[in-house]
Protein backbone atom coordinates (compact mmCIF):
# COMPACT_ATOMS: atom_id res chain seq x y z
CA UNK A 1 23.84 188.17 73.89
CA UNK A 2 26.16 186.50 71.75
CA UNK A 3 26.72 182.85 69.85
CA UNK A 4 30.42 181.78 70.56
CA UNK A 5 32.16 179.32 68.67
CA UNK A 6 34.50 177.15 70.70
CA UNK A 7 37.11 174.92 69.27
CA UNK A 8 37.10 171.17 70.33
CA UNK A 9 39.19 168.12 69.62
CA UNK A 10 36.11 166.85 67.36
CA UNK A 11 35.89 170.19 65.47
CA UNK A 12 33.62 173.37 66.52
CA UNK A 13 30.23 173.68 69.38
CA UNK A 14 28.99 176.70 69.81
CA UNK A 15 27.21 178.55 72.67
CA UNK A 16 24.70 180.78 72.80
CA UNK A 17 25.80 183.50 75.88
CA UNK A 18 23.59 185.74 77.82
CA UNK A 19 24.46 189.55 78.19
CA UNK A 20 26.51 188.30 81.75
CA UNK A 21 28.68 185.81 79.10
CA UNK A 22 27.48 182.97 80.68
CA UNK A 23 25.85 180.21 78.26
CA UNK A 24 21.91 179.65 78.56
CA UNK A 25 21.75 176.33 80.35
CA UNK A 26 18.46 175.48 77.90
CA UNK A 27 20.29 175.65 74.58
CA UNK A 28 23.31 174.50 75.18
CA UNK A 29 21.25 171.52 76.41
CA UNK A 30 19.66 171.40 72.77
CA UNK A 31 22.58 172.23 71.15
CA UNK A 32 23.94 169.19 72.71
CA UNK A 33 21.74 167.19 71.68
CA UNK A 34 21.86 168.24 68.07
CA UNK A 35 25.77 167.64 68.53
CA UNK A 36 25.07 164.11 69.81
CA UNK A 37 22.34 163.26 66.58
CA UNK A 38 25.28 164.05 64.48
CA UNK A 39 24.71 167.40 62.95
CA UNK A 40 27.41 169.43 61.04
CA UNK A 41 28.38 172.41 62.43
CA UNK A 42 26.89 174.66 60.08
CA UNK A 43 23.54 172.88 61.78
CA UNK A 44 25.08 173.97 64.60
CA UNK A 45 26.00 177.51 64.41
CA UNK A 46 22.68 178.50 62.41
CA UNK A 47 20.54 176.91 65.16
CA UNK A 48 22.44 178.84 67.61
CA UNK A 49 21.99 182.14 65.63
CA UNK A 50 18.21 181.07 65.03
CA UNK A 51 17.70 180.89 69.15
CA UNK A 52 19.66 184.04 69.65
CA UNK A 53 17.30 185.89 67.82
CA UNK A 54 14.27 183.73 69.61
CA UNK A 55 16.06 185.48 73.03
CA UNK A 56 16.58 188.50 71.71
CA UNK A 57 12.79 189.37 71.26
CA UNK A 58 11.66 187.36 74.10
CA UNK A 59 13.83 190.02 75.53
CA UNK A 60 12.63 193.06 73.68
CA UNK A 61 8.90 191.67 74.24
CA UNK A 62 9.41 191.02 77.97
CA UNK A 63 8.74 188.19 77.95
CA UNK A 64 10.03 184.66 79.39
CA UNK A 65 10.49 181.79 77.74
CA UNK A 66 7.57 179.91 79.97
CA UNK A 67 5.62 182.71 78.79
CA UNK A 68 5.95 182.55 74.76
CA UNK A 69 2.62 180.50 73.36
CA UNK A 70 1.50 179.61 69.92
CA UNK A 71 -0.62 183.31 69.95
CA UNK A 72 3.17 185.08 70.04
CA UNK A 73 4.56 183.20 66.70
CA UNK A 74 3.36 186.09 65.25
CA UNK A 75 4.80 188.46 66.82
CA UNK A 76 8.01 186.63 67.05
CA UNK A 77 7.55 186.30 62.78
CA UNK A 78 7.22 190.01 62.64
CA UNK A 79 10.56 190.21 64.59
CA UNK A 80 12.56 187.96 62.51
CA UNK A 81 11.03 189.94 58.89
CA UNK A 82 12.45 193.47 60.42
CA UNK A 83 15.75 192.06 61.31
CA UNK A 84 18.42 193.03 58.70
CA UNK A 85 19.99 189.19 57.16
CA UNK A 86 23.61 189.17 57.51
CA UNK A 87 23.69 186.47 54.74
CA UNK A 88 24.49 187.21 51.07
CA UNK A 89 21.13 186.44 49.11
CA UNK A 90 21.84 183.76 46.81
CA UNK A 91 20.82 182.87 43.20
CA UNK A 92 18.83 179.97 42.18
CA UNK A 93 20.66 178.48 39.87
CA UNK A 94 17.63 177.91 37.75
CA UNK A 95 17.00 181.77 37.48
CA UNK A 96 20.52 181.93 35.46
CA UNK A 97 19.40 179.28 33.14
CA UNK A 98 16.07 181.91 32.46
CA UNK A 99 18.03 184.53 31.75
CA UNK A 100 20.25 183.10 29.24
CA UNK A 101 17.24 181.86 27.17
């Protein structure tokens, strides 16, 4: 499962793709409709990475999507804490302001 960024006339979608590369009918619908409200594409591409990891342990839970209910949140939160961030941790900039006082 990957998110694939696809360049248009009108700048960047992107696509969330099963392990068969073919896009998951359900969020490209949303996505869609996210494109159509107006969102940028950072919106975009961090919604898309947000969903992959929704399908990622609805797939390591075995579980389908008709299946997920308010009880597995939690589970689903314990998911997202043990996956590693591939973003940069940034600094408040009000932290810097502490430390030069």
């Amino acid at each position: 499962m990957r998110v694939q960024k696809v360049h248009v006339d009108s700048g960047y979608e992107f696509e969330l793709l099963d392990d068969e590369g073919l896009a998951i009918p359900i969020v490209s619908n949303f996505l869609g409709y996210l494109r159509a409200r107006g969102c940028s594409p950072n919106t975009l591409c961090a919604y898309a990475h947000d969903l992959q990891h929704f399908y990622r342990f609805l797939k390591g839970a075995s579980i389908r999507i008709q299946e997920f209910t308010p009880r597995r949140t939690l589970d689903f939160l314990q998911y997202l804490r043990a996956v590693p961030s591939s973003r940069k941790a940034r600094k408040h900039p009000s932290l810097n302001l502490l430390r030069l006082q």
